[in-house]
C-alpha atoms as a PDB file:
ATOM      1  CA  UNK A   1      84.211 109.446  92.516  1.00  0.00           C
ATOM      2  CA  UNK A   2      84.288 105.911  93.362  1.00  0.00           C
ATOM      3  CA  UNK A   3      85.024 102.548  90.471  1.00  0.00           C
ATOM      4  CA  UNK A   4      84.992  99.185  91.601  1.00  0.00           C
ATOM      5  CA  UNK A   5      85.339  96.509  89.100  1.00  0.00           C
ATOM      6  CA  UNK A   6      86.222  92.660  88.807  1.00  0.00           C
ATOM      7  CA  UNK A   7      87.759  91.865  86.088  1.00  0.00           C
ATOM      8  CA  UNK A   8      88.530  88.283  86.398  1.00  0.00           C
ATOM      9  CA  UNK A   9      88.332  85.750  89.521  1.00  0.00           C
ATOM     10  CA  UNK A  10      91.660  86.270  90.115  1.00  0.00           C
ATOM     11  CA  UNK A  11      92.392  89.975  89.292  1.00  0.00           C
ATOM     12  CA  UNK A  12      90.181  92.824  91.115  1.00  0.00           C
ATOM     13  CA  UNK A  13      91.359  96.647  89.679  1.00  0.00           C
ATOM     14  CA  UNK A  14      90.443  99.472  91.837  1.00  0.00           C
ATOM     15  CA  UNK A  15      90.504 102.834  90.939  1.00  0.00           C
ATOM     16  CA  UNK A  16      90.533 105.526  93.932  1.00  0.00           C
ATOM     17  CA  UNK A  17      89.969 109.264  93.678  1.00  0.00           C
ATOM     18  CA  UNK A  18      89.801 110.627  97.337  1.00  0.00           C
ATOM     19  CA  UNK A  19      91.203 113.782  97.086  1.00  0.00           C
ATOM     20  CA  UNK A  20      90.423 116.729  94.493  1.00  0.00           C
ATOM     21  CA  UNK A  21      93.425 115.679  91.629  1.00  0.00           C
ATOM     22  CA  UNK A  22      94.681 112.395  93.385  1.00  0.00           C
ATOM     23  CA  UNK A  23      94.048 109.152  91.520  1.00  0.00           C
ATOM     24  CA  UNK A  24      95.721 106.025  92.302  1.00  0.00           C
ATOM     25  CA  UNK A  25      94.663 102.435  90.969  1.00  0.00           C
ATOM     26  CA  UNK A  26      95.203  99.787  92.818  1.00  0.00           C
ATOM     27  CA  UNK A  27      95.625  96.275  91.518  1.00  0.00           C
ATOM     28  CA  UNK A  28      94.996  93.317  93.997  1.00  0.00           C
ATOM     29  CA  UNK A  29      96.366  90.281  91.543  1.00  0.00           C
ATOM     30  CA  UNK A  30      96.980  87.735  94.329  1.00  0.00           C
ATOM     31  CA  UNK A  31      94.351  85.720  96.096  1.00  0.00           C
ATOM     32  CA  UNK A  32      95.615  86.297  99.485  1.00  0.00           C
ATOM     33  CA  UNK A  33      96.167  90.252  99.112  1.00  0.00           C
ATOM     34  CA  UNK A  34      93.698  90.485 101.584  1.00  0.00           C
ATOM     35  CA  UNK A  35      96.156  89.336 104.348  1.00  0.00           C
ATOM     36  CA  UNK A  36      98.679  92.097 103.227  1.00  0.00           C
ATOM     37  CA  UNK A  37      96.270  95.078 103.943  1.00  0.00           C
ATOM     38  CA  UNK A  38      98.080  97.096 106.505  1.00  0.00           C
ATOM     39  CA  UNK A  39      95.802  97.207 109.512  1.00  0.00           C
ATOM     40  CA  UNK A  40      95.565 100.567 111.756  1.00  0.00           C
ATOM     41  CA  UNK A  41      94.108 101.084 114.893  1.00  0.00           C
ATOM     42  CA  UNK A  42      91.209 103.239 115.172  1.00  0.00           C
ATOM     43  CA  UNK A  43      89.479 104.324 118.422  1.00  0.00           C
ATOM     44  CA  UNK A  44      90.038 100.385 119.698  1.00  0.00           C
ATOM     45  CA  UNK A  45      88.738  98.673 116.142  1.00  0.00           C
ATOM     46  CA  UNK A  46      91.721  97.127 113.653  1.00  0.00           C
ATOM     47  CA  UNK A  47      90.989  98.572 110.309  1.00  0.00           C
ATOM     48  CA  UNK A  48      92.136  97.496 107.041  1.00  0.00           C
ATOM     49  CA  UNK A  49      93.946 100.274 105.395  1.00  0.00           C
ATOM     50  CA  UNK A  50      94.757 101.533 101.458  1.00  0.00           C
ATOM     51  CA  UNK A  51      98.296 102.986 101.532  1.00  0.00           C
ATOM     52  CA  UNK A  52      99.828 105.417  99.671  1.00  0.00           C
ATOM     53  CA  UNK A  53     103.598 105.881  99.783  1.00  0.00           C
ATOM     54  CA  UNK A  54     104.817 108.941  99.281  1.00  0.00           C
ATOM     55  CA  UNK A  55     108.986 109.119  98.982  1.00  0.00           C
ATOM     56  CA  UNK A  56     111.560 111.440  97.924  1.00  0.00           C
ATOM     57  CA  UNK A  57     110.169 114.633 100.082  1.00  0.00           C
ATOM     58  CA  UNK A  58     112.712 117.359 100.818  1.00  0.00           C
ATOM     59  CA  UNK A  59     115.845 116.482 102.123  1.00  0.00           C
ATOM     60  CA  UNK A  60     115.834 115.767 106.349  1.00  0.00           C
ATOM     61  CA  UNK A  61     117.972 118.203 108.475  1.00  0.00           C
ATOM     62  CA  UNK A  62     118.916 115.419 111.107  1.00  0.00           C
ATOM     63  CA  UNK A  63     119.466 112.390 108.871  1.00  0.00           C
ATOM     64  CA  UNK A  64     120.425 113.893 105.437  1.00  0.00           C
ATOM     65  CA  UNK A  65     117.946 111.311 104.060  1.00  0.00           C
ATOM     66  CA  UNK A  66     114.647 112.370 101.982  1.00  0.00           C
ATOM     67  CA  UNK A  67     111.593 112.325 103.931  1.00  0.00           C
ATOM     68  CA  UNK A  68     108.923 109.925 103.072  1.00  0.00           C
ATOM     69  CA  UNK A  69     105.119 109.677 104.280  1.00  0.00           C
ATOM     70  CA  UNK A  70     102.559 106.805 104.969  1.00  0.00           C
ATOM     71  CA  UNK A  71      98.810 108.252 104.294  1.00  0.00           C
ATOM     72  CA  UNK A  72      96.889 105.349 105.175  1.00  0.00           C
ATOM     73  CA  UNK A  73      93.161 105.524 104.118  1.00  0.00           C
ATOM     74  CA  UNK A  74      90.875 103.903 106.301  1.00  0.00           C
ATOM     75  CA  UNK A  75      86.650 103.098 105.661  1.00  0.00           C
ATOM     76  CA  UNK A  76      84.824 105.524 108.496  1.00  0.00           C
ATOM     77  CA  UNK A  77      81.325 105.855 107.175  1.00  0.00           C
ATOM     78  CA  UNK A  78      80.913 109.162 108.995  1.00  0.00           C
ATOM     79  CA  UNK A  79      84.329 110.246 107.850  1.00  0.00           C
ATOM     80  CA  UNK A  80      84.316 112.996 105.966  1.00  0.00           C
ATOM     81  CA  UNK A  81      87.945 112.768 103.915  1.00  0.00           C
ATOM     82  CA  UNK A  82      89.406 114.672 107.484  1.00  0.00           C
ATOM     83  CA  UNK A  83      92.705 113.875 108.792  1.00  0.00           C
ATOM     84  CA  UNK A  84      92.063 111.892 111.606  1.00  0.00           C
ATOM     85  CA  UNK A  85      96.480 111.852 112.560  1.00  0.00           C
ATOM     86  CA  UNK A  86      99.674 112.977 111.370  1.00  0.00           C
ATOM     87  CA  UNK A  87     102.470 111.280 113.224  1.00  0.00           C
ATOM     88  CA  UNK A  88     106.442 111.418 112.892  1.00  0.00           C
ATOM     89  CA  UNK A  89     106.547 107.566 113.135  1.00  0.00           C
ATOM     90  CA  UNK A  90     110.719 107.681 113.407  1.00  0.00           C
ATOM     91  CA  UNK A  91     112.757 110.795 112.346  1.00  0.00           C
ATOM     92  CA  UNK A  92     111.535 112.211 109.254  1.00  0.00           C
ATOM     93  CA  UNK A  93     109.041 109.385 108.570  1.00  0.00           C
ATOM     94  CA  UNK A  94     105.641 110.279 108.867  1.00  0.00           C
ATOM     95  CA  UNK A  95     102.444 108.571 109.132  1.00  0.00           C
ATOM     96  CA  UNK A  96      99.030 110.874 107.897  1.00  0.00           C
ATOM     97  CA  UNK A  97      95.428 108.576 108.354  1.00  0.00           C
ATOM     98  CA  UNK A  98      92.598 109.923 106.647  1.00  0.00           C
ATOM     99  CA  UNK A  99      88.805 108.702 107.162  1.00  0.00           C
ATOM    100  CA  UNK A 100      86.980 107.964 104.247  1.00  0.00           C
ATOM    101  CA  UNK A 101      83.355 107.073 103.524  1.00  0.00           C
ATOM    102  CA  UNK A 102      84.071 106.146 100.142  1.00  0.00           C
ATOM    103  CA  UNK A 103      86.730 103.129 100.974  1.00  0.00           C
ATOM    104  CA  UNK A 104      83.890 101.790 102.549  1.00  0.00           C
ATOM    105  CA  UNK A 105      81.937 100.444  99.421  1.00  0.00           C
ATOM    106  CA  UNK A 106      84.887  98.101  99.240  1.00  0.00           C
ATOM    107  CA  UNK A 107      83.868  94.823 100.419  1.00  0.00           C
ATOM    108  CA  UNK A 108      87.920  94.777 102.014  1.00  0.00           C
ATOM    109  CA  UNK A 109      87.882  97.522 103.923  1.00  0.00           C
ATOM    110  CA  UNK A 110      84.322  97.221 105.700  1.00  0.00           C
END
């Protein structure tokens, strides 16, 4: 399921629903938002990215700290919602990227 709608000029709402019972809206209020997208790296190409932060995971053996994970969404019109990497990014931090043909009817993440 996929909603895209502009609301006014300066406000675009997006709602997301990528995975069977997660929903996430997000709201891109400023007019350079654009230039905040994080960017990954896929197979050469910089990609603009939707991330979701996900904090307060189960409490890390080597740091005592909760763990937290990065799953960065990024437009791959053959994608087909796999997990394209899961990556301990620094300890207890991870980074998941999933590959999405659905972020790609965003005009941002093309």
């Amino acid at each position: 399921m996929w909603v895209y709608t502009r609301s006014t000029p300066s406000l675009t709402s997006t709602s997301f629903l990528l995975l069977s019972g997660l929903q996430f809206e997000a709201e891109f209020s400023k007019p350079d938002y654009r230039a905040n997208l994080p960017i990954k790296k896929i197979e050469g190409v910089n990609m603009p990215a939707l991330q979701l932060n996900m904090s307060d995971g189960t409490i890390c053996d080597l740091n005592g700290e909760p763990r937290n994970t990065r799953v960065l969404y990024v437009c791959d019109p053959r994608g087909k919602h796999e997990l394209h990497s899961l990556e301990e990014v620094s300890t207890c931090e991870y980074e998941i990227v999933v590959l999405s043909p659905l972020l790609c009817e965003h005009p941002d993440f093309k």
